[in-house]
N, C-alpha and C. Protein backbone atom coordinates (compact mmCIF):
# COMPACT_ATOMS: atom_id res chain seq x y z
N UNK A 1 0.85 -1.18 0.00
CA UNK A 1 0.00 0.00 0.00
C UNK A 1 0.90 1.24 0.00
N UNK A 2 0.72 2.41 -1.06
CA UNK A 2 1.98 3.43 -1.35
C UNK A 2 1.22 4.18 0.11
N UNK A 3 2.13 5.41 0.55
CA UNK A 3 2.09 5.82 1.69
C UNK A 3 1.03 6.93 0.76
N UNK A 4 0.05 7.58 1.82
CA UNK A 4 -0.88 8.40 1.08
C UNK A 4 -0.26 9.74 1.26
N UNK A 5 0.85 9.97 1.83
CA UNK A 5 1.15 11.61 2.07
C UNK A 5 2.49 11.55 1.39
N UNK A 6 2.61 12.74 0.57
CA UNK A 6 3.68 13.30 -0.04
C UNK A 6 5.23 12.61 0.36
N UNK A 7 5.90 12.73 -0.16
CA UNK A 7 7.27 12.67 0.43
C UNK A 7 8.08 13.64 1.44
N UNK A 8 7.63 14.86 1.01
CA UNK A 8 7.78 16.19 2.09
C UNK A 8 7.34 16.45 3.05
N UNK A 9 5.81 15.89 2.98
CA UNK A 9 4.42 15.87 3.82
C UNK A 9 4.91 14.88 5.01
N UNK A 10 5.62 13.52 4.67
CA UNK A 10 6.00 12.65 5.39
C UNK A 10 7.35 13.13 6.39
N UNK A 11 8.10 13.47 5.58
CA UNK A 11 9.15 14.21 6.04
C UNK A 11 9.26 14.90 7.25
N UNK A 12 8.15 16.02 7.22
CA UNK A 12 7.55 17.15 7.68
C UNK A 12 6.77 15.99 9.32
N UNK A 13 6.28 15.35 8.86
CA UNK A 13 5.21 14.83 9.96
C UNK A 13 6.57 14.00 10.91
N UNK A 14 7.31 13.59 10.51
CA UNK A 14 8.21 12.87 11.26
C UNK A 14 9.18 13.86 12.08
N UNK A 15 9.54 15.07 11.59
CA UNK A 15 10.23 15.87 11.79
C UNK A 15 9.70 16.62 13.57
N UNK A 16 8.34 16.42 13.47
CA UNK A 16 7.62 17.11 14.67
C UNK A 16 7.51 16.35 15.62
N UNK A 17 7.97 14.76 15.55
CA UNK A 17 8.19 14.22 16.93
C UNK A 17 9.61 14.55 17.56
N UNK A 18 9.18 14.30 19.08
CA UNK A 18 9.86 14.85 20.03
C UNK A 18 10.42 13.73 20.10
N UNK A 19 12.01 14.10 20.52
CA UNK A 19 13.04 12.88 20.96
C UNK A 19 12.85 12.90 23.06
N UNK A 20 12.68 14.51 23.41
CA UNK A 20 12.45 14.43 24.78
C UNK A 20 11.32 15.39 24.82
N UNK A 21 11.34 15.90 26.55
CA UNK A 21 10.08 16.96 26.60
C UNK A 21 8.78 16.46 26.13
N UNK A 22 8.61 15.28 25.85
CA UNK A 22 6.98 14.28 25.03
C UNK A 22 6.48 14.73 26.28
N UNK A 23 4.43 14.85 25.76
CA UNK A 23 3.51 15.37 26.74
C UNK A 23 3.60 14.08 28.03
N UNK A 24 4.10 12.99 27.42
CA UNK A 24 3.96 11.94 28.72
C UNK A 24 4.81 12.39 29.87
N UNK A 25 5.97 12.66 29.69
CA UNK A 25 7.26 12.74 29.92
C UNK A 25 6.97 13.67 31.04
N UNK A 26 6.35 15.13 30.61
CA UNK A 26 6.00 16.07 31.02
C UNK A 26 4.90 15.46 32.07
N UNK A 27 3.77 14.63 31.87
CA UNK A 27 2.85 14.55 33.26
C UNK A 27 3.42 13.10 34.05
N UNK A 28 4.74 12.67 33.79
CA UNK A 28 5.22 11.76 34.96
C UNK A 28 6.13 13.10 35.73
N UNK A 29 7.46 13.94 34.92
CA UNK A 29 8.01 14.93 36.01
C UNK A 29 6.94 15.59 36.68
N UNK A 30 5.54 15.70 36.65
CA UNK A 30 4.66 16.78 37.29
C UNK A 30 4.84 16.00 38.34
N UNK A 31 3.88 14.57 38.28
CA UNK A 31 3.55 13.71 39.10
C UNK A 31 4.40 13.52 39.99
N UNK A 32 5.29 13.21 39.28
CA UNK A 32 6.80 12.84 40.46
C UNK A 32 7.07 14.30 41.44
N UNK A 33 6.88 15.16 40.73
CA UNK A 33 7.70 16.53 41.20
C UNK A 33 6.39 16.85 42.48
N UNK A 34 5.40 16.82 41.96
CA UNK A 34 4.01 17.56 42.95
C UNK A 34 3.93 15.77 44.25
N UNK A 35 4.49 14.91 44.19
CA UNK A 35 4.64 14.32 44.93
C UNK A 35 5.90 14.11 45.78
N UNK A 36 6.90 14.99 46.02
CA UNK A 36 8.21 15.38 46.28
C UNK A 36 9.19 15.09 46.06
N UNK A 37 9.41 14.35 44.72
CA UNK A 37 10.65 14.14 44.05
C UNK A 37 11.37 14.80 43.45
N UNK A 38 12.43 14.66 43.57
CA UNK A 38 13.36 15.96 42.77
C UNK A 38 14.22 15.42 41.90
N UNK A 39 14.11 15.83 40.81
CA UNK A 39 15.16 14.78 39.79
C UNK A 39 16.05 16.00 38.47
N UNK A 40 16.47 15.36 37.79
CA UNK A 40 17.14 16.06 36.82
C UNK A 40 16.57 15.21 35.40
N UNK A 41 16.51 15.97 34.33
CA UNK A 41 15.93 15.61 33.20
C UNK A 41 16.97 15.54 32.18
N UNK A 42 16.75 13.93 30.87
CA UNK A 42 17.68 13.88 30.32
C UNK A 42 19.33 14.54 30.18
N UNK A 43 19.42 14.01 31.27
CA UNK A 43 21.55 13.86 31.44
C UNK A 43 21.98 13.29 30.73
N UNK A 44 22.86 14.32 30.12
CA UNK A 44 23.69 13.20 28.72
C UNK A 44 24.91 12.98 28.95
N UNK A 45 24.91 12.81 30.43
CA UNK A 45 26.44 12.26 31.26
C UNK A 45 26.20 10.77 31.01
N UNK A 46 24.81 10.66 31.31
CA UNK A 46 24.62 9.06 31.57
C UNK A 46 24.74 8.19 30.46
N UNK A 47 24.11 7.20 30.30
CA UNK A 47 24.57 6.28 28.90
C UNK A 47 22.71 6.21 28.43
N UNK A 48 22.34 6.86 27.38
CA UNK A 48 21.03 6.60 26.82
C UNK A 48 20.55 8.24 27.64
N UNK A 49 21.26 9.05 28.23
CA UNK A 49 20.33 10.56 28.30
C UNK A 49 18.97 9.81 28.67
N UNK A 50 18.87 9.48 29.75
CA UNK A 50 17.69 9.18 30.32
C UNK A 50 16.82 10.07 31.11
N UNK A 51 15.46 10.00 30.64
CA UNK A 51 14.13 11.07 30.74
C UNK A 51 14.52 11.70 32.08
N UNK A 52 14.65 10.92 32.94
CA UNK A 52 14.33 11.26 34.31
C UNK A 52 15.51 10.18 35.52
N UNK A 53 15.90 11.44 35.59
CA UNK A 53 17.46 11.05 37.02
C UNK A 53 16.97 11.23 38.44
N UNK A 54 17.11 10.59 39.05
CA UNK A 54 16.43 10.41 40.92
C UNK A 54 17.68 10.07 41.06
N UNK A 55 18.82 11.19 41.58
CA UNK A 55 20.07 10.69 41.98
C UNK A 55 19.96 10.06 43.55
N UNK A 56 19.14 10.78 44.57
CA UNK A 56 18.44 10.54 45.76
C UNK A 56 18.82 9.17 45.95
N UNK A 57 17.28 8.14 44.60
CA UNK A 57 17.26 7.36 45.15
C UNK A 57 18.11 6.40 43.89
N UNK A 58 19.63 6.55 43.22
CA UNK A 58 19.51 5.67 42.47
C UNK A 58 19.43 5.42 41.28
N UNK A 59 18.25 6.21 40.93
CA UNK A 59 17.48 5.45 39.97
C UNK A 59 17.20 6.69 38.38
N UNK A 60 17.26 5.76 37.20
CA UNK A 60 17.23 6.36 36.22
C UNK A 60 15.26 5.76 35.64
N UNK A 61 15.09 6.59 34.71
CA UNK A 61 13.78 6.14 33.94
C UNK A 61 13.60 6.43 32.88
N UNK A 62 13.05 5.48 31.89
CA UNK A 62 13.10 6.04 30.57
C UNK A 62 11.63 5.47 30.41
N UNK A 63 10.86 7.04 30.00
CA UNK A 63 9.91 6.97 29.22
C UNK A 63 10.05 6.80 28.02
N UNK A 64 9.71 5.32 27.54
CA UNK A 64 9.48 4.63 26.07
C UNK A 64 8.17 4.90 25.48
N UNK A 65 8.21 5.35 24.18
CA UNK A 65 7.00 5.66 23.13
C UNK A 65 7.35 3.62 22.33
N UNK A 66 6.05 3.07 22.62
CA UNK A 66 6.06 1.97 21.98
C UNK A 66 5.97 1.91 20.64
N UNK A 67 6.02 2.78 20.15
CA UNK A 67 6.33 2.13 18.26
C UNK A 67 7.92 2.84 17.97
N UNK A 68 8.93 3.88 18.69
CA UNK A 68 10.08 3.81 18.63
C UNK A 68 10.83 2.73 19.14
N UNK A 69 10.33 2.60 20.28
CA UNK A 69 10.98 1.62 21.03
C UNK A 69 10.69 -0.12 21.11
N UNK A 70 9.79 -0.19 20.82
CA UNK A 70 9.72 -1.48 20.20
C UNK A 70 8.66 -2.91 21.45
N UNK A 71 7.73 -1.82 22.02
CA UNK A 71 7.22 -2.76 22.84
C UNK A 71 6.80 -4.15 22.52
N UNK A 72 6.55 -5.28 23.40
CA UNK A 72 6.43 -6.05 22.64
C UNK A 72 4.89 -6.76 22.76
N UNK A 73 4.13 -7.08 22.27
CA UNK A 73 2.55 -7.19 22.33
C UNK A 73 1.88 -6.25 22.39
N UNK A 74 2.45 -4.98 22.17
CA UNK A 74 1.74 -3.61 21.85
C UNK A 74 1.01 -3.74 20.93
N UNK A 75 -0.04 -2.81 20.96
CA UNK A 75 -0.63 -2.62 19.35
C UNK A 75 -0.27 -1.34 18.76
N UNK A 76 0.24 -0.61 19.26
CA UNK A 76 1.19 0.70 18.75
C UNK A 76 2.67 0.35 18.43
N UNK A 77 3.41 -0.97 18.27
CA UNK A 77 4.62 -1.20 18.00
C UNK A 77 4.55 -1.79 16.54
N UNK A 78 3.54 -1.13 15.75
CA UNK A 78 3.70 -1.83 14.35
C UNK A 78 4.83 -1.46 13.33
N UNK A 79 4.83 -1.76 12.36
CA UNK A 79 5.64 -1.22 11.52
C UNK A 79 5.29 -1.09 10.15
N UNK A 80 5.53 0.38 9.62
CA UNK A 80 4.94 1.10 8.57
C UNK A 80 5.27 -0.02 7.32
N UNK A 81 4.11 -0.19 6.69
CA UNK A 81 3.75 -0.75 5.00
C UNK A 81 5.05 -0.19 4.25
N UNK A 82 5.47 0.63 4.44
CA UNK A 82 6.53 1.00 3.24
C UNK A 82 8.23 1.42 3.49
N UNK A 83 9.14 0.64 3.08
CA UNK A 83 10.22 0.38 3.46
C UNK A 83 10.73 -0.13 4.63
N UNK A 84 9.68 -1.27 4.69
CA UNK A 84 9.95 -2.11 5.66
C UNK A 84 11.47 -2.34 6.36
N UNK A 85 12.36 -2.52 5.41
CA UNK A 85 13.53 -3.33 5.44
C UNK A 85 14.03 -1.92 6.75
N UNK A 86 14.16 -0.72 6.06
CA UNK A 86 14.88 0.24 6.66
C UNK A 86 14.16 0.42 8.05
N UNK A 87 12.86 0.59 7.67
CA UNK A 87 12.39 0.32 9.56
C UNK A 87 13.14 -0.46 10.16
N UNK A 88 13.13 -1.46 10.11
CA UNK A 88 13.41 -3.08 10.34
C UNK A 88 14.49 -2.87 11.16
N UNK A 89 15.68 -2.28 10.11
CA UNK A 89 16.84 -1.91 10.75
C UNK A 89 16.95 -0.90 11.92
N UNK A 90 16.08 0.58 11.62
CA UNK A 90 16.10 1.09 12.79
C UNK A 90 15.66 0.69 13.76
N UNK A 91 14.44 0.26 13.79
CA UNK A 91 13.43 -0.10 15.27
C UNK A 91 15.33 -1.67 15.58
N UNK A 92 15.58 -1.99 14.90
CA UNK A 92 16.38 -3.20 15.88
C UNK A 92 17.73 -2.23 16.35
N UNK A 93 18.06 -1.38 15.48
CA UNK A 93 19.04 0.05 16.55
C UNK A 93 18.60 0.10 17.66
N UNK A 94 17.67 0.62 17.23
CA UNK A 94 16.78 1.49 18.88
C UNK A 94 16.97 0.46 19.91
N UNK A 95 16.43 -0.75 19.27
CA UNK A 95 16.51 -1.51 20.69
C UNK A 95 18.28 -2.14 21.43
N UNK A 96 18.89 -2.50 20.34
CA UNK A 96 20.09 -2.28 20.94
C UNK A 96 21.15 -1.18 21.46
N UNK A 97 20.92 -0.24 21.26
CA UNK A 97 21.13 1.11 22.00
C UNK A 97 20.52 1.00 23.08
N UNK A 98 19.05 0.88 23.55
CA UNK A 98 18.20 0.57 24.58
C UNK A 98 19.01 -0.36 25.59
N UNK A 99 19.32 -1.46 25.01
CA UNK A 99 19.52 -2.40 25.79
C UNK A 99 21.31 -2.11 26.29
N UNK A 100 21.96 -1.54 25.28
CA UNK A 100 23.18 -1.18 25.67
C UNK A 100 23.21 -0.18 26.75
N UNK A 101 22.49 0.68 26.81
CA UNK A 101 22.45 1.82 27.55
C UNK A 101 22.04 1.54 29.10
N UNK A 102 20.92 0.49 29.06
CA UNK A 102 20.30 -0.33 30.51
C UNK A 102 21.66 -1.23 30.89
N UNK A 103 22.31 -1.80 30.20
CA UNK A 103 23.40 -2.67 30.99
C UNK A 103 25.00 -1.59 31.77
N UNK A 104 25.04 -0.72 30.28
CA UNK A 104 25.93 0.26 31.06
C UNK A 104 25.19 0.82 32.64
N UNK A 105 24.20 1.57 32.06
CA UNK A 105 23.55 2.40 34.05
C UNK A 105 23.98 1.06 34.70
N UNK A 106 23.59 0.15 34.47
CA UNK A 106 23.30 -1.24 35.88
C UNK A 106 24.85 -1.55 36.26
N UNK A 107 26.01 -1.70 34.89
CA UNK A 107 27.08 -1.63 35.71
C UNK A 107 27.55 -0.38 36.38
N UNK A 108 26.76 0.53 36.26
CA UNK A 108 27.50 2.18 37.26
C UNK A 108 26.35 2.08 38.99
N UNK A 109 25.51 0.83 38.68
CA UNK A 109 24.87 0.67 39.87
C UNK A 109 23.64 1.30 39.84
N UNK A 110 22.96 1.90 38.81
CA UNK A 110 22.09 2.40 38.69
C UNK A 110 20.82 1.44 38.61
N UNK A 111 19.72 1.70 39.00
CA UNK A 111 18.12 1.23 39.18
C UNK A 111 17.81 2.04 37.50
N UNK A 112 17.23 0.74 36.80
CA UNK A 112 16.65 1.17 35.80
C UNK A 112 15.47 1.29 35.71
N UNK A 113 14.54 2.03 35.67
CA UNK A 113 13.02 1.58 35.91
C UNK A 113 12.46 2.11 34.12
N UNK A 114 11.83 1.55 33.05
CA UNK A 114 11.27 1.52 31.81
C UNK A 114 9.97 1.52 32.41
N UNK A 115 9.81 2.41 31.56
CA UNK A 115 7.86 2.55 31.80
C UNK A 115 7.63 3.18 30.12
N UNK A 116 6.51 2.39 29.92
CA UNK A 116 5.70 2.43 28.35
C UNK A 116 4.99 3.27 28.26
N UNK A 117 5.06 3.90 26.64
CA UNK A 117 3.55 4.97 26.58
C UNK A 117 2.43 4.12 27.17
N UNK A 118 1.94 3.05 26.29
CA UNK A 118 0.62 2.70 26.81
C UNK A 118 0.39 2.41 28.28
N UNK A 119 1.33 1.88 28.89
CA UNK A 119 1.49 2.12 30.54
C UNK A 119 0.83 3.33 30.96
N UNK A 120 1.40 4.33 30.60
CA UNK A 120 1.32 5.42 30.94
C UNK A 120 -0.25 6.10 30.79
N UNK A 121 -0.49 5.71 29.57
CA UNK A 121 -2.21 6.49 28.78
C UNK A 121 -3.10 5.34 29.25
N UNK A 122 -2.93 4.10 30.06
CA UNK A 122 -3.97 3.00 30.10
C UNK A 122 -4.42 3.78 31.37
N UNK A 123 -3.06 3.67 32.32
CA UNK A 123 -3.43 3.78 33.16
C UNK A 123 -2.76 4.36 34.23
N UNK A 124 -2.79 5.83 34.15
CA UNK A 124 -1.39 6.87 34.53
C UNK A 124 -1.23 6.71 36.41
N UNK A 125 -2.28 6.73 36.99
CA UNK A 125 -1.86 7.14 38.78
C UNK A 125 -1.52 5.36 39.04
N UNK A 126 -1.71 4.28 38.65
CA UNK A 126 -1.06 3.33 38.45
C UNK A 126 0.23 3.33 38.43
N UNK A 127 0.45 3.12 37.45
CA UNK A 127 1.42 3.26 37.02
C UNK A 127 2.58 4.09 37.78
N UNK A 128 2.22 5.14 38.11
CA UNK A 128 3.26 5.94 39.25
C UNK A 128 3.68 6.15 40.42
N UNK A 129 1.97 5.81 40.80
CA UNK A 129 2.51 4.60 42.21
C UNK A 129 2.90 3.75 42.60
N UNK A 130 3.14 2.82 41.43
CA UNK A 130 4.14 1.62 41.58
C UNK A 130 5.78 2.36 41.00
N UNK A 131 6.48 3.00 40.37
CA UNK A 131 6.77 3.89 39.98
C UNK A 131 7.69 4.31 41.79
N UNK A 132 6.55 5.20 42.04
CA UNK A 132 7.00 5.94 43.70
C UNK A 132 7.53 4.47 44.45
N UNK A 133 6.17 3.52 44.79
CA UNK A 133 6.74 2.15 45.65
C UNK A 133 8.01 1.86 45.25
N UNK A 134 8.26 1.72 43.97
CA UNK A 134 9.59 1.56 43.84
C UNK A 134 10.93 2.20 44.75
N UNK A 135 10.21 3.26 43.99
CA UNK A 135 11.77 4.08 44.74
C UNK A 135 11.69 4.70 46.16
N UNK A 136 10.32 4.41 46.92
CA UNK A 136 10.73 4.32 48.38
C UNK A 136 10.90 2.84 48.78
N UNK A 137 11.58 2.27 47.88
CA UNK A 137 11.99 0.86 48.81
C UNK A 137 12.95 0.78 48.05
N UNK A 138 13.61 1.65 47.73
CA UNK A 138 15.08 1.82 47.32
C UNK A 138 15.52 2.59 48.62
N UNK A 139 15.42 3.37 48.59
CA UNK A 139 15.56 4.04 50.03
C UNK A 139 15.32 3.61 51.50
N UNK A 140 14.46 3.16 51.74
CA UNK A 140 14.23 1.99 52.83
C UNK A 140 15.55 1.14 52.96
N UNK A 141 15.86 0.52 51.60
CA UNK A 141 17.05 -0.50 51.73
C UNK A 141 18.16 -0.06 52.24
């Protein structure tokens, strides 16, 4: 099936996603922040510039968009009808960068915590309270 929008048009539409600062991104730092966490946002000291730094407790987080990142039984992790092959190749980058970047933090001792868009849009105060539990039982320890 040919793609129905221009070549420029396509261009253009890809061009306007956000690599950070995503609206998710933005209502987990609220959440976290209006619940008394204090963190630092994408550090590109770390390995993968991860969303959200809790030096406090530890712990790094990366808010994943499931069709960059490659969730798996998502229904937003598909992959576009046209030039498959080259998707193919990026989405399997992404994930090994991903996965390179989670083993580096873990050998610097870092808590990795991954949390998914659809995580996030199913079911957001969920999700962040397990999220918080987490990292007050990092601290506890």
């Amino acid at each position: 099936m040919p793609d129905k929008l221009t070549a420029q048009h396509r261009s253009w539409n890809m061009s306007r996603i956000k690599s950070k600062d995503t609206t998710i991104e933005i209502k987990a730092r609220k959440w976290l922040f209006a619940h008394g966490f204090r963190f630092r946002k994408n550090v590109k000291k770390l390995p993968g510039h991860p969303d959200i730094v809790l030096k406090k407790y530890n712990t790094v987080i990366f808010i994943h968009g499931c069709f960059w990142h490659r969730h798996e039984s998502c229904k937003d992790a598909t992959v576009p009808k046209t030039r498959v092959e080259f998707w193919t190749k990026k989405f399997q980058r992404n994930i090994d960068n991903d996965k390179n970047a989670v083993d580096k933090l873990e050998r610097l001792g870092w808590n990795v915590v991954i949390v998914w868009q659809c995580e996030i849009e199913r079911n957001f105060e969920e999700t962040m309270r397990c999220i918080k539990a987490n990292l007050i039982a990092r601290i506890s320890d």
